[in-house]
Protein backbone atom coordinates (compact mmCIF):
# COMPACT_ATOMS: atom_id res chain seq x y z
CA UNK A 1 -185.85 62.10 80.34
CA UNK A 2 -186.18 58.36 81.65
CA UNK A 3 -187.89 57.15 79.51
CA UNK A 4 -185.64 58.16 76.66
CA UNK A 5 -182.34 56.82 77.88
CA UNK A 6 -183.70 53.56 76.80
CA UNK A 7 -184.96 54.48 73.69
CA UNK A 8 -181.67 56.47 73.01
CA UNK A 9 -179.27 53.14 74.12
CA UNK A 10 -181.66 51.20 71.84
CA UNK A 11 -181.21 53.62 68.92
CA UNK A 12 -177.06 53.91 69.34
CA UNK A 13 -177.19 50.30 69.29
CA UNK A 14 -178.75 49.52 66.43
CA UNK A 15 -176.58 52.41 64.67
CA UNK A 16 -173.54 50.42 65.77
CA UNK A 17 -174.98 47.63 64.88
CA UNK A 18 -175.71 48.46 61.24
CA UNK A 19 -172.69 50.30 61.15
CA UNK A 20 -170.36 47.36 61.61
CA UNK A 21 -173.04 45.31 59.43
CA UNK A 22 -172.52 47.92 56.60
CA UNK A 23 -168.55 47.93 56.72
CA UNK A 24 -168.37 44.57 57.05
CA UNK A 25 -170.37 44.52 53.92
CA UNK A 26 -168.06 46.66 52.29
CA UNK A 27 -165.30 44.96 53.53
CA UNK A 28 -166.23 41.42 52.41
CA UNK A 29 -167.69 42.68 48.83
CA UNK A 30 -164.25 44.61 48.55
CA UNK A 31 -162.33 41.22 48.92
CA UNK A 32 -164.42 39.32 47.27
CA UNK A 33 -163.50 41.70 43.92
CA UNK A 34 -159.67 41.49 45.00
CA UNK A 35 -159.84 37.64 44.76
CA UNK A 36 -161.86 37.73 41.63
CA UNK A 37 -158.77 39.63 40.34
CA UNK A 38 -156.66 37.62 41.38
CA UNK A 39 -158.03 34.54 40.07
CA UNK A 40 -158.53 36.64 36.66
CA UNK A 41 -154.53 37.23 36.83
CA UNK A 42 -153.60 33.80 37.89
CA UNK A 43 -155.37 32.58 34.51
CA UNK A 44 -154.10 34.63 32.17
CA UNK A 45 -150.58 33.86 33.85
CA UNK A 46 -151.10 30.16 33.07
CA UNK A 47 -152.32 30.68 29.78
CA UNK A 48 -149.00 33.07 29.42
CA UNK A 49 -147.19 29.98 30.50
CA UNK A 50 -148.91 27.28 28.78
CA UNK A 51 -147.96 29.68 25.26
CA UNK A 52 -144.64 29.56 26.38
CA UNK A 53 -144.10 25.87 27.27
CA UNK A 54 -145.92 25.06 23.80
CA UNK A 55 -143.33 27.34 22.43
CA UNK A 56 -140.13 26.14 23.71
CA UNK A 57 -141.38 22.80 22.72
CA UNK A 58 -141.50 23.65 19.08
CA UNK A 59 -138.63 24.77 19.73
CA UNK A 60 -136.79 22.39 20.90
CA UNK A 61 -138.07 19.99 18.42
CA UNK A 62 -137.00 22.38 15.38
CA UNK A 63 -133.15 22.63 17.51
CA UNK A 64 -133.23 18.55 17.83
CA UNK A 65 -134.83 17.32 14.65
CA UNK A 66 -132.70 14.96 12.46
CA UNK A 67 -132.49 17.08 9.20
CA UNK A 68 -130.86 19.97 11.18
CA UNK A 69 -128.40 18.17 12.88
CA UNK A 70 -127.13 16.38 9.79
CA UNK A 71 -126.99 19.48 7.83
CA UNK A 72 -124.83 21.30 10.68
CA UNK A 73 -122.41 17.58 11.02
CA UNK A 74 -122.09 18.17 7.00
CA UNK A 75 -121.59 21.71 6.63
CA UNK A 76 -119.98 22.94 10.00
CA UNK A 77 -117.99 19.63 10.84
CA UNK A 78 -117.22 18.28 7.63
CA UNK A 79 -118.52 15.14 8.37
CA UNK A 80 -119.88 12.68 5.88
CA UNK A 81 -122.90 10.44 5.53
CA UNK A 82 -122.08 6.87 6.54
CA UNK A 83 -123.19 4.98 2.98
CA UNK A 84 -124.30 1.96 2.85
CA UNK A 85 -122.51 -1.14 3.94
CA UNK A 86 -121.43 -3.29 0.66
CA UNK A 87 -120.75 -6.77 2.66
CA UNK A 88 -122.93 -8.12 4.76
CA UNK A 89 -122.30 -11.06 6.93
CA UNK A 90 -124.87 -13.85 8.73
CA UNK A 91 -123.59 -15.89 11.50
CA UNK A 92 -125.60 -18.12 14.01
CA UNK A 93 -125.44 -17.87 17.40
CA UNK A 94 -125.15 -21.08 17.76
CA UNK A 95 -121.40 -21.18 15.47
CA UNK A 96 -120.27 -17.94 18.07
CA UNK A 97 -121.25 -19.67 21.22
CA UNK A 98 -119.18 -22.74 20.28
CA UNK A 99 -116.67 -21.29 18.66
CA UNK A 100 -116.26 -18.79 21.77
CA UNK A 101 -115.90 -22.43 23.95
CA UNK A 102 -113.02 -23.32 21.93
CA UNK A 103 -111.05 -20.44 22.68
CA UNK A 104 -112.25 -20.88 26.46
CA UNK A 105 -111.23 -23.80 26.41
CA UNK A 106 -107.72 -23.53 24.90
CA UNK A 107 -106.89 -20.54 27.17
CA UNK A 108 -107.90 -22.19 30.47
């Protein structure tokens, strides 16, 4: 009987031992497969979002192009095209700046 207390203490040690080696195994592989997951989620979720972001751009670029605006100002507002101007008129700086010293001038 002595001589198998050791044997026995050796034996329910190394059963412990690959016991807690074997769940932690298990316990590592099984969060290992949750993160994998996770990360498998967290892309398809971007993707999701990077569709969306593409499409609210279109979007917004249909709602804020020129063509649409105008024809809603026509149609809806009753607004009209600005033609073109018929007179056209060229002045130099130089004339404003010295005719806006005159009237300085006078007024001071």
């Amino acid at each position: 009987m002595k001589n198998s207390k050791p044997f026995l203490g050796y034996g329910l040690l190394t059963g412990v031992a690959i016991t807690i080696y074997a769940l932690s195994y298990v316990g590592i592989k099984l969060e290992c497969e949750s993160l994998i997951k996770d990360k498998v989620i967290s892309r398809q979720n971007y993707s999701s979002a990077q569709n969306e972001k593409l499409n609210l751009t279109a979007q917004f670029q249909l709602l804020n192009s020129e063509e649409r605006i105008v024809a809603i100002a026509q149609s809806e507002l009753g607004m009209v095209k600005c033609p073109a101007p018929v007179l056209s008129l060229i002045v130099s700086r130089e004339k404003i700046e010295r005719i806006q010293k005159e009237i300085n001038s006078k007024y001071e």
